[in-house]
Protein backbone atom coordinates (compact mmCIF):
# COMPACT_ATOMS: atom_id res chain seq x y z
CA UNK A 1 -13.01 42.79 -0.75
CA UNK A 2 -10.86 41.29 -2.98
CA UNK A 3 -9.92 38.47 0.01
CA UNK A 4 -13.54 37.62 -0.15
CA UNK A 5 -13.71 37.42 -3.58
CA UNK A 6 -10.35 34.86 -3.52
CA UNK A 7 -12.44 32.77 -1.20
CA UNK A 8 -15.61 32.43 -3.14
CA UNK A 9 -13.71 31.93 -5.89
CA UNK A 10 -11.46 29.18 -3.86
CA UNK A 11 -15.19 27.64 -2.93
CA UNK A 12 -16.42 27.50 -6.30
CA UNK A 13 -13.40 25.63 -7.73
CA UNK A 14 -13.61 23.51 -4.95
CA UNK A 15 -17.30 22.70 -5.25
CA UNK A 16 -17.30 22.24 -9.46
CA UNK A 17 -14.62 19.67 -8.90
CA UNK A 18 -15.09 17.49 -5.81
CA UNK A 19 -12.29 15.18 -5.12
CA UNK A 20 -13.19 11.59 -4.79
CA UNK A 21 -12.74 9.81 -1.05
CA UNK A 22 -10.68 7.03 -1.30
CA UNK A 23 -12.14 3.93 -0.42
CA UNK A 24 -9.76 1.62 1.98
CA UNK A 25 -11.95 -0.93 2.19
CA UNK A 26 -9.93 -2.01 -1.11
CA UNK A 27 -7.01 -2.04 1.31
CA UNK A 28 -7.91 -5.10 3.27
CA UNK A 29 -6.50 -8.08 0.62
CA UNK A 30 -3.13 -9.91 -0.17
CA UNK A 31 -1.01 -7.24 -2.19
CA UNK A 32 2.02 -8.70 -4.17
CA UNK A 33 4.49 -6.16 -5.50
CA UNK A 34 4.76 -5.85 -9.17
CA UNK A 35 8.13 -5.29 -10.04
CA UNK A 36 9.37 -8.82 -11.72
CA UNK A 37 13.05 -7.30 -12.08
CA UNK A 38 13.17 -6.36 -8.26
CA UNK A 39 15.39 -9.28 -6.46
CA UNK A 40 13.35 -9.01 -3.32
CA UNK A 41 14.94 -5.82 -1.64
CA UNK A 42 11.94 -3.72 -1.16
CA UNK A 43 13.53 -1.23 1.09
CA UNK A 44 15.14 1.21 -1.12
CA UNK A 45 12.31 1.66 -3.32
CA UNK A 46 10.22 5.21 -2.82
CA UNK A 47 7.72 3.76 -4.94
CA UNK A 48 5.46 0.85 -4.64
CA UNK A 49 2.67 -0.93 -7.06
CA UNK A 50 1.35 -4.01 -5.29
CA UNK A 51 -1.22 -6.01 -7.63
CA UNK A 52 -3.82 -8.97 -6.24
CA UNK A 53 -1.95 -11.62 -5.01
CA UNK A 54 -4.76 -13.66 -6.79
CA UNK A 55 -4.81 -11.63 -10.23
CA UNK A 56 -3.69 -13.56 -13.57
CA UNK A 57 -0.81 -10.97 -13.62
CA UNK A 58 0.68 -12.05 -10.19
CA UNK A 59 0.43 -15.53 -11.61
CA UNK A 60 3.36 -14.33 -13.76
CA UNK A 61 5.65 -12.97 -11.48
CA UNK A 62 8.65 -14.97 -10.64
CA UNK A 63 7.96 -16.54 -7.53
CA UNK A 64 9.74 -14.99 -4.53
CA UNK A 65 7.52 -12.11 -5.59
CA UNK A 66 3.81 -14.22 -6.32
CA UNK A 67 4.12 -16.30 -3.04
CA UNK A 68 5.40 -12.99 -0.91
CA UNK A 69 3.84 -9.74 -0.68
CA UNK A 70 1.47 -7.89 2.35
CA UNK A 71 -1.72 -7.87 3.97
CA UNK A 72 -3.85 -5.72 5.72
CA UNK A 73 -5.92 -6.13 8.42
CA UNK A 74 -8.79 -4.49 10.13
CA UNK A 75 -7.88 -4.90 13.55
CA UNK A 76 -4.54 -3.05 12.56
CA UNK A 77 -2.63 -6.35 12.12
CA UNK A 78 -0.03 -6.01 9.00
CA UNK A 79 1.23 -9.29 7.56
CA UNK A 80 4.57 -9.19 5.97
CA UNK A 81 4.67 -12.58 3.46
CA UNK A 82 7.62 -13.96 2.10
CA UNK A 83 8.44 -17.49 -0.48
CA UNK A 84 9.81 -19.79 1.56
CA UNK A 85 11.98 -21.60 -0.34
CA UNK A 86 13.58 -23.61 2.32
CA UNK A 87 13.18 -27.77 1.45
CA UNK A 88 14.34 -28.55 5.20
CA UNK A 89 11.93 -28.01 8.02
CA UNK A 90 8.66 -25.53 8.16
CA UNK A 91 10.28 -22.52 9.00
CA UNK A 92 8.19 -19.36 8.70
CA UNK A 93 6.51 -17.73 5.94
CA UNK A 94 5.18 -14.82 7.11
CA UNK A 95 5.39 -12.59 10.13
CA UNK A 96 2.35 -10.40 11.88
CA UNK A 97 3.51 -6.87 12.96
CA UNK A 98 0.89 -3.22 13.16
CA UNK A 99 -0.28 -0.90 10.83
CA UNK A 100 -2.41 1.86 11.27
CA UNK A 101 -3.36 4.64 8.79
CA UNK A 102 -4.08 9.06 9.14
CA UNK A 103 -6.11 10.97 7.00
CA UNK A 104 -5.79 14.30 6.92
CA UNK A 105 -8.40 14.98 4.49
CA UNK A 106 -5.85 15.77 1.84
CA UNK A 107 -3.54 12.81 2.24
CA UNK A 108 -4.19 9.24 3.61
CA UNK A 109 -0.64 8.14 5.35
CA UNK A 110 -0.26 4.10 6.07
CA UNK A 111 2.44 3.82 9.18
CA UNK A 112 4.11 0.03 9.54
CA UNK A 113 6.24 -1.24 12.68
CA UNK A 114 7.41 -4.26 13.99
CA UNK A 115 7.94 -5.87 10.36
CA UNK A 116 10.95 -6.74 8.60
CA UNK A 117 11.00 -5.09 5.48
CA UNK A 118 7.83 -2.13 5.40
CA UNK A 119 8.79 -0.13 8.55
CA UNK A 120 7.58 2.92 7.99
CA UNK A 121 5.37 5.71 6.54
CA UNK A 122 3.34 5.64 3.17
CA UNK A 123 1.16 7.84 1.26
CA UNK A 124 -1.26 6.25 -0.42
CA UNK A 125 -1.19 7.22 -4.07
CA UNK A 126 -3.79 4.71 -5.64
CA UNK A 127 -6.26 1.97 -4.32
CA UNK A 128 -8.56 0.65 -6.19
CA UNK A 129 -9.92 -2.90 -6.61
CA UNK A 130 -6.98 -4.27 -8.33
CA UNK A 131 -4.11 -1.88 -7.68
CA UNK A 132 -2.36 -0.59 -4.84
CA UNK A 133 0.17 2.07 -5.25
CA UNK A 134 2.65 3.64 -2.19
CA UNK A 135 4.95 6.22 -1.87
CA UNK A 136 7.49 5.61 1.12
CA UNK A 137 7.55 8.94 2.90
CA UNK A 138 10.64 8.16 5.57
């Protein structure tokens, strides 16, 4: 009895406080990461807020951080951009590698391969219109 009680209980909670479904639809834009100290070394950091690349805020980011960043794609294409500051030639500034993201109804979890810098797994801890916030799980 008192099992049964736990779990109507459990239900009730659950029900008076719906959590909200996050919507990745947000997910498919230019991210820049908003860190103006960070050099441009990405992979040691557990946690990431990307902002608009378009926002007035990326505007003031120094520029190896405005003119790089990541995108998303639908078709499960990841972009990986980076400033290329290079005055000789047109060498690359970007490079195309997969994504692809799980949701196990408590956590969404972004996986990257094939880039440069992003390899990897990460929750998503925010995403919203304007902000984008990761936690690098591996």
């Amino acid at each position: 009895m008192q099992t049964f009680m736990s779990i109507i209980l459990l239900l009730t909670f659950y029900n008076k406080f719906p959590t909200k479904p996050l919507e990745t639809d947000h997910l498919f834009k230019r991210w820049v990461v908003n860190a103006p100290s960070n050099p441009g070394s990405f992979s040691d950091l557990k946690e990431i807020e990307f902002i608009l690349s378009n926002s007035e805020d990326a505007e003031k980011l120094p520029m190896h951080l405005k003119y790089g960043g990541i995108s998303f794609q639908k078709d499960g294409v990841f972009i990986e951009h980076w400033w290329n500051q290079c005055g000789t030639g047109n060498p690359p500034s970007s490079k195309s590698s997969e994504w692809s993201i799980s949701d196990n109804g408590i956590e969404k979890l972004i996986t990257i391969s094939g880039s440069n810098n992003w390899n990897g797994i990460y929750l998503i801890d925010k995403l919203d219109s304007e902000t984008l916030h990761l936690i690098r799980k591996n």
